[in-house]
N, C-alpha and C. Protein backbone atom coordinates (compact mmCIF):
# COMPACT_ATOMS: atom_id res chain seq x y z
N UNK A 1 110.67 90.72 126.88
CA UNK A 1 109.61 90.83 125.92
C UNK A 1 109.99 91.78 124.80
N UNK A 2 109.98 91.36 123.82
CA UNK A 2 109.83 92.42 122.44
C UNK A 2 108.64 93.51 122.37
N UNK A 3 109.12 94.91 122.15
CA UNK A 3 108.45 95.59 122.27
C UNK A 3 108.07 95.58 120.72
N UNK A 4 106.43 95.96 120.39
CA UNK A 4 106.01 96.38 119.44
C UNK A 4 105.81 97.97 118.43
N UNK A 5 106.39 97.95 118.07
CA UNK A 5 106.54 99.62 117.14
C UNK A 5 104.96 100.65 117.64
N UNK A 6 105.36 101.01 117.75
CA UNK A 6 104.06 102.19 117.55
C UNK A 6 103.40 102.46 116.35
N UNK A 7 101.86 102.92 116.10
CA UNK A 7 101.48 103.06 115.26
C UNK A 7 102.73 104.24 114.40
N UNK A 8 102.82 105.11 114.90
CA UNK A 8 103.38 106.51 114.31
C UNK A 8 104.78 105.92 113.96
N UNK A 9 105.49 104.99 114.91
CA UNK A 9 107.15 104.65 113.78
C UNK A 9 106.83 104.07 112.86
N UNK A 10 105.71 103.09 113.44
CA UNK A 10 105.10 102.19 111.81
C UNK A 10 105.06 103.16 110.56
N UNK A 11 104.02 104.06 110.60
CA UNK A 11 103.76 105.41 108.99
C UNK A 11 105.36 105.91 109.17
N UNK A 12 105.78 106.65 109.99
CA UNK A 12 106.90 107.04 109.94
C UNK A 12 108.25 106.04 108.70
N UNK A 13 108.10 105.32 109.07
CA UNK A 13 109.00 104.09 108.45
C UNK A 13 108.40 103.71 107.02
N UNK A 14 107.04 103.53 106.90
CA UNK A 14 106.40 103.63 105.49
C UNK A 14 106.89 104.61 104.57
N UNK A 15 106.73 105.99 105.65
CA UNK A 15 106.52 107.52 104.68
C UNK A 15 108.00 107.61 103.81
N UNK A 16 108.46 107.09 105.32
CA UNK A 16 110.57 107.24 104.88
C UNK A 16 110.51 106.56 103.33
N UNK A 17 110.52 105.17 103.63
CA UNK A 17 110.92 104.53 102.45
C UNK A 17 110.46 104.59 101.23
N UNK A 18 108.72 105.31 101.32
CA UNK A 18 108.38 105.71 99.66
C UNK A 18 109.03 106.72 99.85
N UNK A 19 109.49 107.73 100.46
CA UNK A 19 110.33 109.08 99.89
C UNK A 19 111.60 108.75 99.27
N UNK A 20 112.12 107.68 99.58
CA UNK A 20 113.36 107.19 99.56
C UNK A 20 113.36 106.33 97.79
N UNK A 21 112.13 105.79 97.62
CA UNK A 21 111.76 105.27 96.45
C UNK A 21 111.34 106.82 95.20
N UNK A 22 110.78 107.49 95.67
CA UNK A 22 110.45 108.97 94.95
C UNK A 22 111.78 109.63 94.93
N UNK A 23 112.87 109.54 95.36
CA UNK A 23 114.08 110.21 95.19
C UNK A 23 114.89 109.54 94.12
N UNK A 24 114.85 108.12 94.47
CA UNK A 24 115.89 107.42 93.42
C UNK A 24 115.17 107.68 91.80
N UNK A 25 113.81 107.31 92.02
CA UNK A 25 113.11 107.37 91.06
C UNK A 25 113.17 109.15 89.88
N UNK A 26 113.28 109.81 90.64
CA UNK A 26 113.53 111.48 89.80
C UNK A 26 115.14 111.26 89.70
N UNK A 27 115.69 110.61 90.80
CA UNK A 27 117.08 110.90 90.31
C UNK A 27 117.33 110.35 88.84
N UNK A 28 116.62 109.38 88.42
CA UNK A 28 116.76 107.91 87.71
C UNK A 28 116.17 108.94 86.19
N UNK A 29 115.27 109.39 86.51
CA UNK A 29 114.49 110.32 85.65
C UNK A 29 115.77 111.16 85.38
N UNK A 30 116.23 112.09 86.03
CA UNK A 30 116.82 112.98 85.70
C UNK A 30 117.86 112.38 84.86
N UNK A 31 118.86 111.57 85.12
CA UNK A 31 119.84 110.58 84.41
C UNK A 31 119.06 110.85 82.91
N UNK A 32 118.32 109.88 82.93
CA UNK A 32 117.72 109.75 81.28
C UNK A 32 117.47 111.04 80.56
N UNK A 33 116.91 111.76 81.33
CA UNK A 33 116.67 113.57 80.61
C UNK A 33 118.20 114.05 80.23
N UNK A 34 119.01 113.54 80.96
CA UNK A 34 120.35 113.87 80.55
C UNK A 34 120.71 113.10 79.19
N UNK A 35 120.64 112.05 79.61
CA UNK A 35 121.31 110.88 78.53
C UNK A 35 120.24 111.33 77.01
N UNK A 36 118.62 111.69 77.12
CA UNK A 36 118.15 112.26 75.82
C UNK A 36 118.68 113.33 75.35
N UNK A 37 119.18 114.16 75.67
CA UNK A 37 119.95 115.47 75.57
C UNK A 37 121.17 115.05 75.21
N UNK A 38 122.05 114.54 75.39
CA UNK A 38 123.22 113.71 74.72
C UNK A 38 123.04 112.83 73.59
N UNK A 39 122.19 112.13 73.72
CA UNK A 39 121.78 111.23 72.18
C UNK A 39 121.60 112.14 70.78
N UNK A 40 120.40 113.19 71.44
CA UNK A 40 119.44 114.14 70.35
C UNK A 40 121.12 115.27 69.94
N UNK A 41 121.96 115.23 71.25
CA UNK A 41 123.23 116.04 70.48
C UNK A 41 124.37 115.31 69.49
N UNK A 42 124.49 113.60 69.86
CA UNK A 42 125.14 112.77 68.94
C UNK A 42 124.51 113.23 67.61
N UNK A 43 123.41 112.77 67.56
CA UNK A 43 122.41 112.32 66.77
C UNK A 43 122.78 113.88 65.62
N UNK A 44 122.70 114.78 66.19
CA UNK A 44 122.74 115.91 65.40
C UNK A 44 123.83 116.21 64.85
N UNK A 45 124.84 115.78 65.05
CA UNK A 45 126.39 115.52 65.00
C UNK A 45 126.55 115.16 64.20
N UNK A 46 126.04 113.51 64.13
CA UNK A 46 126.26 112.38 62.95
C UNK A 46 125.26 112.77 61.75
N UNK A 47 124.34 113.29 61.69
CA UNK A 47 123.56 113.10 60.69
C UNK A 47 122.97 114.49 60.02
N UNK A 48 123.69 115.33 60.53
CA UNK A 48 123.78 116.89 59.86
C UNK A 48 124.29 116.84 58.32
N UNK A 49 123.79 117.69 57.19
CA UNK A 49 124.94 118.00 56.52
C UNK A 49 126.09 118.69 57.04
N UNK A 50 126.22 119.26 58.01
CA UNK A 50 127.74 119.79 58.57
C UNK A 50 128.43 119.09 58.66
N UNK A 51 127.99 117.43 59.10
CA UNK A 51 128.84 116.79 59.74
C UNK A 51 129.71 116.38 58.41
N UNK A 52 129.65 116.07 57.15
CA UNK A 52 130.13 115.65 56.02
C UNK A 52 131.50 116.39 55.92
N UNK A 53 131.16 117.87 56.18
CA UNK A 53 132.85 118.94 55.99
C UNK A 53 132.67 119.15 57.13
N UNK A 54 133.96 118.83 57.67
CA UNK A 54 134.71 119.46 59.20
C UNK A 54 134.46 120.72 59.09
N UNK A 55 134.92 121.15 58.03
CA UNK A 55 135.90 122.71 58.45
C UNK A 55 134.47 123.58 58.71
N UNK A 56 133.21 123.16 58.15
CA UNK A 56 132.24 123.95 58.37
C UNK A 56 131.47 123.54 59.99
N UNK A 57 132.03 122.54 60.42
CA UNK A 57 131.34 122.58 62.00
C UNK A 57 131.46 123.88 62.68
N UNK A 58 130.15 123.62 63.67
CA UNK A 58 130.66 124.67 64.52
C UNK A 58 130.83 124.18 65.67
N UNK A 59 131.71 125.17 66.45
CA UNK A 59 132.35 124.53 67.63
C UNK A 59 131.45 123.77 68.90
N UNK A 60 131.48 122.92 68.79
CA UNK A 60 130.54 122.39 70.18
C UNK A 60 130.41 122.87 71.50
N UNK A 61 128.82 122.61 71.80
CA UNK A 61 128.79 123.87 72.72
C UNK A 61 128.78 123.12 74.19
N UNK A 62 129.98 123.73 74.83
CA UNK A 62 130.22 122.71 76.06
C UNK A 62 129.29 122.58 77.00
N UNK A 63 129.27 121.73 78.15
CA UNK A 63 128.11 121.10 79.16
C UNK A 63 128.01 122.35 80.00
N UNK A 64 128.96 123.00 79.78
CA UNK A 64 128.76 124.22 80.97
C UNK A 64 127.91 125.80 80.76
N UNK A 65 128.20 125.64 79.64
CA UNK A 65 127.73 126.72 78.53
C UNK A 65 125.80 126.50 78.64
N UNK A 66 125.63 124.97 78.31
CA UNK A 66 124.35 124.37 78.19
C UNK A 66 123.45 124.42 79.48
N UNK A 67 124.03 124.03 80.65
CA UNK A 67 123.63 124.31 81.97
C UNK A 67 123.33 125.31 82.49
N UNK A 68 124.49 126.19 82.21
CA UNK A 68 123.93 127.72 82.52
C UNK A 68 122.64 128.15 82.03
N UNK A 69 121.97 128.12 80.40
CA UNK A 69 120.93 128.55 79.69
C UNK A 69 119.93 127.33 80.21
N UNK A 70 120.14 126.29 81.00
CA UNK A 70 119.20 125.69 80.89
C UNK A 70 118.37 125.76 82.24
N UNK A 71 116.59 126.34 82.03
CA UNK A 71 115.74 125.96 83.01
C UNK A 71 115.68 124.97 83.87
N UNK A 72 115.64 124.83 84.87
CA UNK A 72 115.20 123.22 85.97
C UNK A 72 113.54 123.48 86.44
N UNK A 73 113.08 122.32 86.32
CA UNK A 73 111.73 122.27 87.40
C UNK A 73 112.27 121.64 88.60
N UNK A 74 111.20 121.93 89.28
CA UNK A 74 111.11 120.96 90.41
C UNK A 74 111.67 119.78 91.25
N UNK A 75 111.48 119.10 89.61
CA UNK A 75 111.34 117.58 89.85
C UNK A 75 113.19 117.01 89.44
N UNK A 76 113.45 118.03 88.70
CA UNK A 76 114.94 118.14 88.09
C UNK A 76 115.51 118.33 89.06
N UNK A 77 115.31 119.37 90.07
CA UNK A 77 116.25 120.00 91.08
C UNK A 77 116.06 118.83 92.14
N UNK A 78 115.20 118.64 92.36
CA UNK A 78 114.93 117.42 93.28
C UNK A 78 115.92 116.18 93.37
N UNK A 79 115.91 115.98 92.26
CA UNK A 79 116.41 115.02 91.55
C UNK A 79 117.94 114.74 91.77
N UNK A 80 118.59 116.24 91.29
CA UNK A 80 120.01 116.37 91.66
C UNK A 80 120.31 116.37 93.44
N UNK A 81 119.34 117.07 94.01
CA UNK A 81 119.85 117.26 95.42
C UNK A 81 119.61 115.89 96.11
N UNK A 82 118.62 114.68 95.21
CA UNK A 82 118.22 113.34 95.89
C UNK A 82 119.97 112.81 95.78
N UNK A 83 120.57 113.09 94.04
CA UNK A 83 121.67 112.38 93.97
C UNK A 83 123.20 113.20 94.88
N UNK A 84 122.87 114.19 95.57
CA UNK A 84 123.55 114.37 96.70
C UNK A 84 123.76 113.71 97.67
N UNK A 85 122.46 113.32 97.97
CA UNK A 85 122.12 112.56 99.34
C UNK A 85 122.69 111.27 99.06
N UNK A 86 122.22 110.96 98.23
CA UNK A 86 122.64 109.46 97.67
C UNK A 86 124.14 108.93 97.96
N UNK A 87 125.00 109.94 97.22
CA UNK A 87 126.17 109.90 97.19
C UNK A 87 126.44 110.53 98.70
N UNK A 88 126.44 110.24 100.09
CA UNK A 88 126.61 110.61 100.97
C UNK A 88 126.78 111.73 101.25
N UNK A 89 126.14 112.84 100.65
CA UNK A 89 126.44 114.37 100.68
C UNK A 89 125.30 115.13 101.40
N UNK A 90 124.53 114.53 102.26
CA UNK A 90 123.36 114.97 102.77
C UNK A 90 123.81 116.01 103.51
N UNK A 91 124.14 116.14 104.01
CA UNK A 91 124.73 117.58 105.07
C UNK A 91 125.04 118.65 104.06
N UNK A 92 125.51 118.31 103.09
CA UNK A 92 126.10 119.20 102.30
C UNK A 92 124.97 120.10 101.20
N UNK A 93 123.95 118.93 101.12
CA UNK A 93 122.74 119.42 100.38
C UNK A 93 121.92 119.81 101.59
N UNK A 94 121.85 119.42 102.77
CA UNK A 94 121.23 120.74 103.45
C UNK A 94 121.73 121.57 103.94
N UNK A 95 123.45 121.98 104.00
CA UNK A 95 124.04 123.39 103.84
C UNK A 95 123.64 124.02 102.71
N UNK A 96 123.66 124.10 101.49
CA UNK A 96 123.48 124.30 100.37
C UNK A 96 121.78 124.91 100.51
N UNK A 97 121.00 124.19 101.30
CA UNK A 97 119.73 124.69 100.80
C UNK A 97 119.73 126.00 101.84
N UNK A 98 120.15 125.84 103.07
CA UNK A 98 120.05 126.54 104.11
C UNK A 98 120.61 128.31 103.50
N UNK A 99 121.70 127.70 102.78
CA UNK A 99 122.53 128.90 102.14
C UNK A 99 121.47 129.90 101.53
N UNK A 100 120.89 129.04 100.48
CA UNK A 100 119.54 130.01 99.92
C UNK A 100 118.47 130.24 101.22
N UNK A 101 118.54 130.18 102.19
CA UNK A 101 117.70 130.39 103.19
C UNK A 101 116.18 130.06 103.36
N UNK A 102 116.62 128.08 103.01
CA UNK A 102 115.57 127.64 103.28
C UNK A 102 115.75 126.23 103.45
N UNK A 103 115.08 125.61 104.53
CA UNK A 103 115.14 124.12 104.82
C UNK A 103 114.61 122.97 104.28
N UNK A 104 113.39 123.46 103.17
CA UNK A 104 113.12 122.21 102.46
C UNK A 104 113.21 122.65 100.91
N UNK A 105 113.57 122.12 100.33
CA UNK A 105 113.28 122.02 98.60
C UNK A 105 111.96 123.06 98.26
N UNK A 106 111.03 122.45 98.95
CA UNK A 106 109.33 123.17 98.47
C UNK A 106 109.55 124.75 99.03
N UNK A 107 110.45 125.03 99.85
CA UNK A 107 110.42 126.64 99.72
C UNK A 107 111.20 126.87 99.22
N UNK A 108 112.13 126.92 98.30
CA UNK A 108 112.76 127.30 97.33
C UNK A 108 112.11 128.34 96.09
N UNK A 109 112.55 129.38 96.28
CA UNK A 109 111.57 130.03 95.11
C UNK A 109 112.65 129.37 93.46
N UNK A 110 111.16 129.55 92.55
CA UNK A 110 111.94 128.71 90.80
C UNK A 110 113.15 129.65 90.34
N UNK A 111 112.87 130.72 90.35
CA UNK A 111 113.93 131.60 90.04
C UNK A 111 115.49 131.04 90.70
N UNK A 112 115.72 130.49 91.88
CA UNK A 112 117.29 129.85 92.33
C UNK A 112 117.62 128.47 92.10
N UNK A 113 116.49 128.16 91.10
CA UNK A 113 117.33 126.88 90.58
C UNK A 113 117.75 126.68 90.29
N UNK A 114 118.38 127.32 89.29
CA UNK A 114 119.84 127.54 88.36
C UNK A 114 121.12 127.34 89.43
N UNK A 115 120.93 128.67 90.29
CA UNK A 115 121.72 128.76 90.71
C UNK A 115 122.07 127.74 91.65
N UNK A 116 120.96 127.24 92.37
CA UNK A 116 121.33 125.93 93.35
C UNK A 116 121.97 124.68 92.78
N UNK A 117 121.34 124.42 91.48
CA UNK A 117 121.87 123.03 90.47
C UNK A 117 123.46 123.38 89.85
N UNK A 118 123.80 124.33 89.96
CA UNK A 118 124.87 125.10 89.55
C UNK A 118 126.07 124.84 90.90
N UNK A 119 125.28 125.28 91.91
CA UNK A 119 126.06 124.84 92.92
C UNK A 119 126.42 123.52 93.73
N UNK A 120 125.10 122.58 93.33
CA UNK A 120 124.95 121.10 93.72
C UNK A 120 125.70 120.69 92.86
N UNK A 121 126.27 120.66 92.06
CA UNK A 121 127.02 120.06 91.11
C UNK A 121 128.20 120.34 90.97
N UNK A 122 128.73 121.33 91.93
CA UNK A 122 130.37 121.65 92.31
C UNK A 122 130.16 120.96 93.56
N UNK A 123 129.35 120.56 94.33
CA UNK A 123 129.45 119.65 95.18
C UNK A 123 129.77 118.07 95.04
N UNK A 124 128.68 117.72 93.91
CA UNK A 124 128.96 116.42 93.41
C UNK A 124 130.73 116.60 93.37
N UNK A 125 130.71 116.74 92.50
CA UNK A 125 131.80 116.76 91.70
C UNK A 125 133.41 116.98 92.14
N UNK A 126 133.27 117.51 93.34
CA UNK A 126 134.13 118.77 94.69
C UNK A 126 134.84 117.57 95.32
């Protein structure tokens, strides 16, 4: 006889897969927040009066430079540690969180987001 699921694997199995849909979805978000931030920097590039004389550009300010000064919410940091997981790095994004000494995302105080997205991203990348 085929056994029937339980109520609780049933929600269990629901809960999974919208989380699983809410991850791709911020990851997907985050992508584009990137890609507007790259356009709005083309964009400023091409259509500056600087851009007309070289010699008066100023030096472009690299991705690393930009990251460092840049705030994350929530939904940003989320986002990157979803595209950890994604990319088979799940262990690695919950070493990483554990490191800051904490097991879910939501205890994360805002102040180590820098530093965590800073570090998730020598992971990606590693």
């Amino acid at each position: 006889m085929e056994k029937k699921p339980d109520a609780a694997q049933f929600f269990d199995d629901i809960i999974e897969a919208n989380e699983e849909i809410i991850k791709s979805g911020t990851y997907m978000l985050s992508c584009a927040e990137v890609m507007v931030q790259a356009l709005r920097g083309l964009k400023e590039l091409y259509t500056s009066p600087a851009a007309a004389t070289p010699q008066e550009t100023q030096p472009a300010e690299t991705p690393d430079s930009a990251q460092e000064e840049k705030t994350y919410n929530f939904q940003e940091v989320r986002g990157i540690m979803a595209g950890l997981a994604g990319k088979g790095k799940k262990a690695e994004a919950r070493a990483l969180l554990q490191k800051f000494g904490v097991t879910r995302l939501s205890e994360l105080d805002e102040k180590d987001y820098g530093a965590l997205v800073k570090e998730a991203k020598v992971i990606e990348h590693g």
